[in-house]
N, C-alpha and C. Protein backbone atom coordinates (compact mmCIF):
# COMPACT_ATOMS: atom_id res chain seq x y z
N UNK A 1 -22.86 156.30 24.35
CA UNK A 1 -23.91 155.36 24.62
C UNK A 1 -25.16 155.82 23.89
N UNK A 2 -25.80 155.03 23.50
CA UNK A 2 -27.16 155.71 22.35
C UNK A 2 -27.94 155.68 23.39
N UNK A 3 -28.81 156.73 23.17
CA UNK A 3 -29.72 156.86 24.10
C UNK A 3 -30.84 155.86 24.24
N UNK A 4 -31.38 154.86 23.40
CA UNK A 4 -31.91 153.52 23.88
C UNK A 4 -31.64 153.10 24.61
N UNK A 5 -30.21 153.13 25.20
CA UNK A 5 -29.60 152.62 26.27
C UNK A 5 -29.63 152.75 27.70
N UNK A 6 -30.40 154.01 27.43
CA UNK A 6 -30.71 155.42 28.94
C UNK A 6 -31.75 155.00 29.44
N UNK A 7 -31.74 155.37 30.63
CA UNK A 7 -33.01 155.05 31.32
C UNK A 7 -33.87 156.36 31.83
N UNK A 8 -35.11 156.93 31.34
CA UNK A 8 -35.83 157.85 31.45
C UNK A 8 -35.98 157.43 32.87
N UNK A 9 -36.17 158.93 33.74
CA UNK A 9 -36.44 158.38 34.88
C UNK A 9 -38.35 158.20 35.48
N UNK A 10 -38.67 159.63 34.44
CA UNK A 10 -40.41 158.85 34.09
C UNK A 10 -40.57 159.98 33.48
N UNK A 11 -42.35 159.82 33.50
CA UNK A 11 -43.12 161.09 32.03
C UNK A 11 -42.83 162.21 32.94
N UNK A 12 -42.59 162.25 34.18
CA UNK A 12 -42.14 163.50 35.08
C UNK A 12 -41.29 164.07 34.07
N UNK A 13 -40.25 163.79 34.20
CA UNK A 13 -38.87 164.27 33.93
C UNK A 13 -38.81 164.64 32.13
N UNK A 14 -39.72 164.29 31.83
CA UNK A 14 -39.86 164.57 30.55
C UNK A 14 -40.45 165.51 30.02
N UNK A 15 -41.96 166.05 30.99
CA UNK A 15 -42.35 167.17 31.02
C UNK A 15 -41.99 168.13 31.75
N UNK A 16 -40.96 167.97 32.68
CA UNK A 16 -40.36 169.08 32.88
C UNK A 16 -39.20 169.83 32.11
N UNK A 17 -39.16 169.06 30.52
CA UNK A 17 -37.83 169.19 30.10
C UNK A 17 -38.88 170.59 28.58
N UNK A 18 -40.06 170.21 28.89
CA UNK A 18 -40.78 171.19 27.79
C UNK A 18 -41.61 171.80 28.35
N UNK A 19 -41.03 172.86 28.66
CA UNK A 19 -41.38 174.23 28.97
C UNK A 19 -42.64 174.69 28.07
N UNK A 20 -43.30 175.66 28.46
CA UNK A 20 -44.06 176.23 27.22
C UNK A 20 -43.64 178.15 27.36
N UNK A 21 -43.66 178.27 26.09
CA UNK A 21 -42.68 179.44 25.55
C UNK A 21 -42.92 180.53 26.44
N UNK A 22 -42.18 181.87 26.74
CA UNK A 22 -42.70 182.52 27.61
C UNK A 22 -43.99 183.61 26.95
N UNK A 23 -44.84 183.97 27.40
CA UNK A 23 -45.63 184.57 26.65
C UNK A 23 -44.57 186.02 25.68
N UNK A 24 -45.24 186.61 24.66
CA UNK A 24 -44.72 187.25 23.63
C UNK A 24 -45.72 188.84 23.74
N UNK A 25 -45.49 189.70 24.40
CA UNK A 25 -46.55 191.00 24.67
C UNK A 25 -46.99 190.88 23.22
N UNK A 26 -48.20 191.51 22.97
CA UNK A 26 -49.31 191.90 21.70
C UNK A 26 -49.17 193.16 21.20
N UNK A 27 -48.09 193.89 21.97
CA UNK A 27 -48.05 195.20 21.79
C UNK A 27 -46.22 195.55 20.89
N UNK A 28 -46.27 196.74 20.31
CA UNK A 28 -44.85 196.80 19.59
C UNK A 28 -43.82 196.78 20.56
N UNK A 29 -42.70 196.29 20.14
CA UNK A 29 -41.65 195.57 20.90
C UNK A 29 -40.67 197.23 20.34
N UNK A 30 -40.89 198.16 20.96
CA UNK A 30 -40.23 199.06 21.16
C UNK A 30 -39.15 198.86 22.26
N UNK A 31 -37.39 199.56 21.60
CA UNK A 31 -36.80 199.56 22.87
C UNK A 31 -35.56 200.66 22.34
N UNK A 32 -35.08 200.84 23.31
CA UNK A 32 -34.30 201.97 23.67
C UNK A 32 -32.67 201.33 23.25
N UNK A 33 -31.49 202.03 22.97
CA UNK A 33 -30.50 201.52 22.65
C UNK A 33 -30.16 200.59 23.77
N UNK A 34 -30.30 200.85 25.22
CA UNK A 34 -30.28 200.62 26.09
C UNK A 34 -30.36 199.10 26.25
N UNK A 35 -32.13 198.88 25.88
CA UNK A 35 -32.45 198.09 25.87
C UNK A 35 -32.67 197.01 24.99
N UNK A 36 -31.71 197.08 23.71
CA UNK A 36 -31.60 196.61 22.23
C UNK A 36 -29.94 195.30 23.15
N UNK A 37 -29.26 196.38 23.80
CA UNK A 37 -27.63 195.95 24.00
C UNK A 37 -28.87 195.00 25.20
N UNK A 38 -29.18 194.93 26.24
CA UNK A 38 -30.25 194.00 26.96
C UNK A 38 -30.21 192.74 26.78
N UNK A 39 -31.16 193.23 25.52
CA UNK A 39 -31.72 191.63 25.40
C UNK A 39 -30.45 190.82 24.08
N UNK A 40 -29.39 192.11 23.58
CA UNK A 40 -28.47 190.89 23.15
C UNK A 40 -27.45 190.34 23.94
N UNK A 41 -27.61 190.99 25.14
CA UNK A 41 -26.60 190.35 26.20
C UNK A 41 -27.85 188.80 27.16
N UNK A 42 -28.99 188.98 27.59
CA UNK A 42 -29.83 188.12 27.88
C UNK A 42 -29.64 187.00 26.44
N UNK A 43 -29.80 187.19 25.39
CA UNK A 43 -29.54 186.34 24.41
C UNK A 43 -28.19 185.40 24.60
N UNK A 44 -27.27 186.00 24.72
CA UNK A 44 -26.32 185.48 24.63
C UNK A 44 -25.73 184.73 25.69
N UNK A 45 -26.27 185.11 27.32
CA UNK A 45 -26.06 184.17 28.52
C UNK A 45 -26.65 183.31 28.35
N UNK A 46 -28.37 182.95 27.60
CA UNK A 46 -28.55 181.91 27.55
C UNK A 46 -28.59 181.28 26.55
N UNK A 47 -27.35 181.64 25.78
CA UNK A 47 -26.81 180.59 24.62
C UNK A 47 -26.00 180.01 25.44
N UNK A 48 -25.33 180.45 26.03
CA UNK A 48 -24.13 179.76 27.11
C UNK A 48 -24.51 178.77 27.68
N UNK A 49 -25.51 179.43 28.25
CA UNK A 49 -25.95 178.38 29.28
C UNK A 49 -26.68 176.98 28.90
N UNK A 50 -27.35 177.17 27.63
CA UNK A 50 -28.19 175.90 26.57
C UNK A 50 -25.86 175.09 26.42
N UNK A 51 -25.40 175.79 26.33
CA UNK A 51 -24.22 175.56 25.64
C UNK A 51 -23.95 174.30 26.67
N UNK A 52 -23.55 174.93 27.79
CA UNK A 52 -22.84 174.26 28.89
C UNK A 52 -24.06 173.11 29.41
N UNK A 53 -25.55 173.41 29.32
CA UNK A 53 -26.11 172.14 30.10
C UNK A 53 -25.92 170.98 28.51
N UNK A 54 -25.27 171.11 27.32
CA UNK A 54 -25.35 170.06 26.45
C UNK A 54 -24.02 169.23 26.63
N UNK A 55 -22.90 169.83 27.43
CA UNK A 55 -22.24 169.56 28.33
C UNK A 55 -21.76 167.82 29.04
N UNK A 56 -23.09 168.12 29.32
CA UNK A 56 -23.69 166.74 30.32
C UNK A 56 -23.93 165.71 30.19
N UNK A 57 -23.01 164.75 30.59
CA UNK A 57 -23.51 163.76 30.24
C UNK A 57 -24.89 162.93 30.81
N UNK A 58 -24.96 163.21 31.50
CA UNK A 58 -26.53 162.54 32.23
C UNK A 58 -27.66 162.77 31.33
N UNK A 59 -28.04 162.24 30.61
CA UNK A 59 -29.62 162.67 29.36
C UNK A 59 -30.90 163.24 30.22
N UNK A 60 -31.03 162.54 31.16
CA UNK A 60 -32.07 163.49 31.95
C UNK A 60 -31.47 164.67 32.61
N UNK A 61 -30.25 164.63 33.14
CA UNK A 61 -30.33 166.29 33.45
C UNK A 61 -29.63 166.71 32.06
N UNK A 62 -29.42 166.39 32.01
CA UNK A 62 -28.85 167.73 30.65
C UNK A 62 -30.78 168.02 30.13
N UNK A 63 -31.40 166.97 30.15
CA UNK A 63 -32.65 167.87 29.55
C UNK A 63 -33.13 168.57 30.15
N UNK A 64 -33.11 168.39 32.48
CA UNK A 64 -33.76 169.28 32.87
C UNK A 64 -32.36 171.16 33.02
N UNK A 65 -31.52 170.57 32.60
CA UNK A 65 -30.54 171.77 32.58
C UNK A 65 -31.01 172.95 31.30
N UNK A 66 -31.19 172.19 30.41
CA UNK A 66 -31.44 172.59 28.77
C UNK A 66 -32.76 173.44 29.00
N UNK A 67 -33.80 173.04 29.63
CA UNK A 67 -35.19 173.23 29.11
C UNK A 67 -34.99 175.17 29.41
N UNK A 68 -34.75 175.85 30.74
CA UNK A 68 -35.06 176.89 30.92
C UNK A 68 -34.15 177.76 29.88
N UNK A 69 -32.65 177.23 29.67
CA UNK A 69 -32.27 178.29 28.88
C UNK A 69 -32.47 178.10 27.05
N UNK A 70 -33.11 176.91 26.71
CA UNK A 70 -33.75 177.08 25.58
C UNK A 70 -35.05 177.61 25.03
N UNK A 71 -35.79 177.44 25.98
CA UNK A 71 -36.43 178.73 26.39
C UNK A 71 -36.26 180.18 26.20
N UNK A 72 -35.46 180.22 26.62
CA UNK A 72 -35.09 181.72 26.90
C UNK A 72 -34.37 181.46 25.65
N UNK A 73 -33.66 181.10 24.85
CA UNK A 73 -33.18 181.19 23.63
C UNK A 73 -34.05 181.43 22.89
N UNK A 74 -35.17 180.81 22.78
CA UNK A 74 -36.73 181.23 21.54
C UNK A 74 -37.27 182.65 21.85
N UNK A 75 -37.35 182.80 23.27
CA UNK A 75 -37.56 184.27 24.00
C UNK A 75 -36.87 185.75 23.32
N UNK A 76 -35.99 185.41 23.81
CA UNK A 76 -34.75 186.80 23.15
C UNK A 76 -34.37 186.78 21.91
N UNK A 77 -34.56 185.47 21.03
CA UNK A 77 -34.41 185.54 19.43
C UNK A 77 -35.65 186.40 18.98
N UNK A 78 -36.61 186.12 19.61
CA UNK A 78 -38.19 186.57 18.86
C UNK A 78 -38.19 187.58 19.56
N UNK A 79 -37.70 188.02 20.42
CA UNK A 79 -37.83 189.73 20.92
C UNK A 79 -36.53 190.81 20.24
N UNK A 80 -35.50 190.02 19.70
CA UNK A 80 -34.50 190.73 18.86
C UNK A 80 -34.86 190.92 17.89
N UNK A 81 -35.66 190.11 17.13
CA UNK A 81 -35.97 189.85 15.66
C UNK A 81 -37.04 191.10 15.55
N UNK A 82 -38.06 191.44 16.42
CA UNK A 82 -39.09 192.24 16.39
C UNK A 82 -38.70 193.07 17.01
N UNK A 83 -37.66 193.61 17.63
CA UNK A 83 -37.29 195.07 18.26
C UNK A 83 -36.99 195.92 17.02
N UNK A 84 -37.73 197.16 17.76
CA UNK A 84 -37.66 198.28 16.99
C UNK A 84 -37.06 199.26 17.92
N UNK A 85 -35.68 199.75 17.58
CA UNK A 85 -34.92 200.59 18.09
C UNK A 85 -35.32 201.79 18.06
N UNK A 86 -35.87 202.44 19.11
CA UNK A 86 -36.19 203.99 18.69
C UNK A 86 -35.18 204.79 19.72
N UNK A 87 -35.07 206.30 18.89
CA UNK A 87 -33.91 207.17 19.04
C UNK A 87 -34.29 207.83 20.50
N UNK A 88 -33.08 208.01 21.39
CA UNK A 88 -33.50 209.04 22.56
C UNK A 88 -34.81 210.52 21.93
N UNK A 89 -35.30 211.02 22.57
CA UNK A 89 -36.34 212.26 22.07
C UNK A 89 -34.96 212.93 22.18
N UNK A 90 -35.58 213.65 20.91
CA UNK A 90 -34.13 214.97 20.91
C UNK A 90 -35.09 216.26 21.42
N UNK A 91 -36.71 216.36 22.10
CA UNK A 91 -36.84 217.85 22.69
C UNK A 91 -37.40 217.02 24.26
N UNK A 92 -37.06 218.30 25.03
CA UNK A 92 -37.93 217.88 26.27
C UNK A 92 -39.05 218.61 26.82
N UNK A 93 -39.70 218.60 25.09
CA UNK A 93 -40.88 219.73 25.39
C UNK A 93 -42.28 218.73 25.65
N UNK A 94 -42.25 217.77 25.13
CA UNK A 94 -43.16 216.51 25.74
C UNK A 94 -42.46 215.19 25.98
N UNK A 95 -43.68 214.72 26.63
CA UNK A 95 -43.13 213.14 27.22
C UNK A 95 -43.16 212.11 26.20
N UNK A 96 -42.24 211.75 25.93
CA UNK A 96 -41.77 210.53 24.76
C UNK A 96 -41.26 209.59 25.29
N UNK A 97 -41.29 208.38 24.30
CA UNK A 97 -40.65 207.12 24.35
C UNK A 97 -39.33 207.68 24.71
N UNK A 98 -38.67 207.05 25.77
CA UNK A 98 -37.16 207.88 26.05
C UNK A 98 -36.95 208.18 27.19
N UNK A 99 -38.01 209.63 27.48
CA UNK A 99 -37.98 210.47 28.21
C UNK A 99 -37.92 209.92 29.76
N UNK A 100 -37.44 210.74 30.56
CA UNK A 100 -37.22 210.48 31.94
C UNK A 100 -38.53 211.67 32.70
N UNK A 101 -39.05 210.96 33.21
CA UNK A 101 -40.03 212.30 33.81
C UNK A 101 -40.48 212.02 35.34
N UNK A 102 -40.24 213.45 35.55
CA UNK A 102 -40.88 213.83 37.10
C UNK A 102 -41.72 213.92 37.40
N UNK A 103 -43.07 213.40 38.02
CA UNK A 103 -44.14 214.30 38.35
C UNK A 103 -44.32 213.79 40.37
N UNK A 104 -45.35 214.76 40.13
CA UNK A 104 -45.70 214.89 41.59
C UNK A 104 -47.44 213.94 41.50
N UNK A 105 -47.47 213.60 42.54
CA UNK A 105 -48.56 212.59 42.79
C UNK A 105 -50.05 213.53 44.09
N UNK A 106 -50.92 212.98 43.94
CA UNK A 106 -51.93 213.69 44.82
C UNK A 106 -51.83 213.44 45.79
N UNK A 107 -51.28 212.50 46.65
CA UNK A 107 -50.74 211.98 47.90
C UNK A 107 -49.35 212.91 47.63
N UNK A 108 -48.91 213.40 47.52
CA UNK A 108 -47.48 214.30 47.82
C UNK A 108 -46.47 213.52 47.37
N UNK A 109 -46.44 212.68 46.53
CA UNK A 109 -44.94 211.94 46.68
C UNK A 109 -44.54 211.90 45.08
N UNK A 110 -42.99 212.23 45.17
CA UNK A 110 -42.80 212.71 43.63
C UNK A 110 -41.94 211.63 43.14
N UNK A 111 -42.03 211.50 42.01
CA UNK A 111 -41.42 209.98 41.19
C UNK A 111 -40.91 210.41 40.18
N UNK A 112 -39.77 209.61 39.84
CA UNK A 112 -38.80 209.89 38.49
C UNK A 112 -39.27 209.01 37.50
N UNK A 113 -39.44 208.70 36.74
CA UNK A 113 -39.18 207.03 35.80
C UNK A 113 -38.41 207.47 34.17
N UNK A 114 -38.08 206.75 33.22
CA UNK A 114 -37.79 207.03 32.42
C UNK A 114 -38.93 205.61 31.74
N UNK A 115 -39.39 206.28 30.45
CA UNK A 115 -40.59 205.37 29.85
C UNK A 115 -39.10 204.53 28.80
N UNK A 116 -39.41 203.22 28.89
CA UNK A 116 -38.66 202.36 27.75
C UNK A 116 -39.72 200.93 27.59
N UNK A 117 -38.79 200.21 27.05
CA UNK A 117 -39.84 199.11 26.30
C UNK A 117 -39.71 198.15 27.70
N UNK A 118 -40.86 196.92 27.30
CA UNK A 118 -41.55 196.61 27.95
C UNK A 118 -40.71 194.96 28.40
N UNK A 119 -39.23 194.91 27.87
CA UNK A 119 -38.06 193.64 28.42
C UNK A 119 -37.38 194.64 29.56
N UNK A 120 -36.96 195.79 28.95
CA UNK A 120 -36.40 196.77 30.08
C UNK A 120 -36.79 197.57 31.04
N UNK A 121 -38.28 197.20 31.40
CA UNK A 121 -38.80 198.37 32.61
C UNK A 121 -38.43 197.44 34.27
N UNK A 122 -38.09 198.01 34.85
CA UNK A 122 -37.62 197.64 36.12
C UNK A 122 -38.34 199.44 37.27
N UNK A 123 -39.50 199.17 37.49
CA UNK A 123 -40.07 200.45 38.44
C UNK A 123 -38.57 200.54 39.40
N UNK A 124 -38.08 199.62 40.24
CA UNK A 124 -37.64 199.59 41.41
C UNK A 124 -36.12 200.37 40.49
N UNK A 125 -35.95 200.31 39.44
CA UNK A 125 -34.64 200.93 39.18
C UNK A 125 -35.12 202.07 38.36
N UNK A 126 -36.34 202.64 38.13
CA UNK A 126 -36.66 203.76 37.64
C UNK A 126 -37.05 204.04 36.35
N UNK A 127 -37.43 202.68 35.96
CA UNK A 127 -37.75 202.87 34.67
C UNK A 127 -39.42 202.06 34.39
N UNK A 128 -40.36 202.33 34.00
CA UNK A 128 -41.75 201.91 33.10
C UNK A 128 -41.75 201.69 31.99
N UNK A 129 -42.32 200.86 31.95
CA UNK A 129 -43.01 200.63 30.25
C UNK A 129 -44.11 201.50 30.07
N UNK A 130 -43.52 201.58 28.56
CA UNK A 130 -44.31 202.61 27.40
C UNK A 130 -46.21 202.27 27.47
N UNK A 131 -46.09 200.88 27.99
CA UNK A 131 -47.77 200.15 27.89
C UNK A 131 -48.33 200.21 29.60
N UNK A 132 -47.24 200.95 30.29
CA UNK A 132 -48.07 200.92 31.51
C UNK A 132 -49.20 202.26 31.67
N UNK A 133 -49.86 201.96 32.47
CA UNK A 133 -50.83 203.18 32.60
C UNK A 133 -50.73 204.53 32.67
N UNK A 134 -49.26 204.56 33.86
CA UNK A 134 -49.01 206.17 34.27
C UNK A 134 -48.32 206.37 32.68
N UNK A 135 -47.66 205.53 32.40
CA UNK A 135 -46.62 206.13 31.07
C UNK A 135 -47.49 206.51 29.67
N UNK A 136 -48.90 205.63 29.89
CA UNK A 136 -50.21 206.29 28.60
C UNK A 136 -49.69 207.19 29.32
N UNK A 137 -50.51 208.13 30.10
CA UNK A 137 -50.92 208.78 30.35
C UNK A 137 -50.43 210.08 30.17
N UNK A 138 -49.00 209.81 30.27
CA UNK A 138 -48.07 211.08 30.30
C UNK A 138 -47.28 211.52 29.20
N UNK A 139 -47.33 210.41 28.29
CA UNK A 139 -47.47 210.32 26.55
C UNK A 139 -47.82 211.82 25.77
N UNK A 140 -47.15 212.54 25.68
CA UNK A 140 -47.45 213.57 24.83
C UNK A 140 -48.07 214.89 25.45
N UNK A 141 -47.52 214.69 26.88
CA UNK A 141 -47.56 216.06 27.43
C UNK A 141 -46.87 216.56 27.97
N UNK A 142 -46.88 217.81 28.84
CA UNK A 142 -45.87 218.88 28.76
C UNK A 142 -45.71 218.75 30.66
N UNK A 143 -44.71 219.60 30.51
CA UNK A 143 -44.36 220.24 32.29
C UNK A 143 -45.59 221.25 32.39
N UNK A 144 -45.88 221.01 33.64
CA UNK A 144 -47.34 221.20 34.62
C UNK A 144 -48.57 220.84 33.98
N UNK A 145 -48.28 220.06 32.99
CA UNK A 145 -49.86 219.37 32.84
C UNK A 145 -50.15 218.49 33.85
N UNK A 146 -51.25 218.29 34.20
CA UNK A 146 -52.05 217.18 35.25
C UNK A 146 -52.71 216.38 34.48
N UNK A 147 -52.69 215.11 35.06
CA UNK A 147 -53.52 214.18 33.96
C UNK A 147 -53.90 213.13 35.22
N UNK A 148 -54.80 212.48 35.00
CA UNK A 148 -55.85 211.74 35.61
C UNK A 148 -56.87 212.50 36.63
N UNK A 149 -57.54 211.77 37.36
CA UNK A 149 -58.67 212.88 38.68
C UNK A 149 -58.53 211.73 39.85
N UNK A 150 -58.79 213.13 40.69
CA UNK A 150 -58.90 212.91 41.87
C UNK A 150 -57.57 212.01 42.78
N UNK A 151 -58.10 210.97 43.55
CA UNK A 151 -56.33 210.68 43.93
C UNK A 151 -55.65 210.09 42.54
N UNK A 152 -55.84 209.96 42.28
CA UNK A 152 -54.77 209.33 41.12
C UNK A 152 -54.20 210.53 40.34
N UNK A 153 -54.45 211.72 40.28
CA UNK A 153 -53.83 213.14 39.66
C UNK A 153 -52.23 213.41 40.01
N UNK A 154 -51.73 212.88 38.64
CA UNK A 154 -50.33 213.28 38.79
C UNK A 154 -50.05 214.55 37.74
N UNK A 155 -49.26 215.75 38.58
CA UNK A 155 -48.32 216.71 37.83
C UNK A 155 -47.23 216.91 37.04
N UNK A 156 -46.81 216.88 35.74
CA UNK A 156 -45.51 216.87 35.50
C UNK A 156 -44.55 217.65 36.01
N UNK A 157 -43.85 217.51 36.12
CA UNK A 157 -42.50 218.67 36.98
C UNK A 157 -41.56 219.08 36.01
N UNK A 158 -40.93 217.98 35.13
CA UNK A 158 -39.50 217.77 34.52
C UNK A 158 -39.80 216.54 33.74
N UNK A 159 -39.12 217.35 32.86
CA UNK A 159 -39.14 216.18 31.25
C UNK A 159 -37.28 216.50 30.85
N UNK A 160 -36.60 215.20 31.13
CA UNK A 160 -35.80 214.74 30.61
C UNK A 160 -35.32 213.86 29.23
């Protein structure tokens, strides 16, 4: 049936079918092997998924099916295209892109994270981005350095 034939159901349904892109960080799209295999697996579910809502025959939902994972198709192309794969640190004499580190906090409470790029940081699973604050911070220093003041003074412990 040509789509002249279709009946839009209004300018609703039409602007919900164009998304606007997800923002793009300003900062280098550093990532870890880890996080390279990531975003070509995120790439590739939502090729599937653009795949299966074209599927459809209904023209308005297939557009409101389409819109989020084409989206996310412009997303993970332009974050693959600009990833820069960097190597695990081969010393664990400072804190690097990579690195997994321990420190102790001025309130007593000690935290693991491993610093990676900024599609793959998940705090709650132990990992920060390279652009977050604690991870400046701890950027190029050693076990028992202290860095920040007062409550915010965290210790390194362990560099992985």
């Amino acid at each position: 049936m040509s789509v002249a034939f279709t009946k839009e159901e209004s300018a609703e349904t039409a602007s919900e079918t164009l998304l606007p892109d997800r923002p793009i960080s300003p900062h280098p799209n550093l990532v870890t092997e880890t996080g390279l295999r990531s975003l070509q697996s995120q790439l590739q579910a939502a090729r599937e998924a653009y795949d299966a809502a074209q599927a459809i025959d209904d023209v308005n939902e297939k557009r409101r099916q389409s819109a989020v994972p084409l989206r996310d198709v412009r997303y993970f192309g332009e974050r693959l295209r600009t990833a820069q794969l960097v190597a695990d640190p081969t010393s664990s004499d400072v804190v690097a892109f990579g690195s997994t580190v321990t420190f102790s906090r001025a309130d007593g409470r000690v935290q693991t994270y491993r610093i990676v790029g900024e599609d793959e940081a998940d705090p709650k699973e132990g990992s920060i981005s390279f652009v977050a604050p604690v991870a400046k911070s701890l950027m190029g220093k050693s076990v028992g350095d202290v860095v920040g003041t007062g409550a915010q003074e965290i210790e390194i412990l362990a560099i992985r």
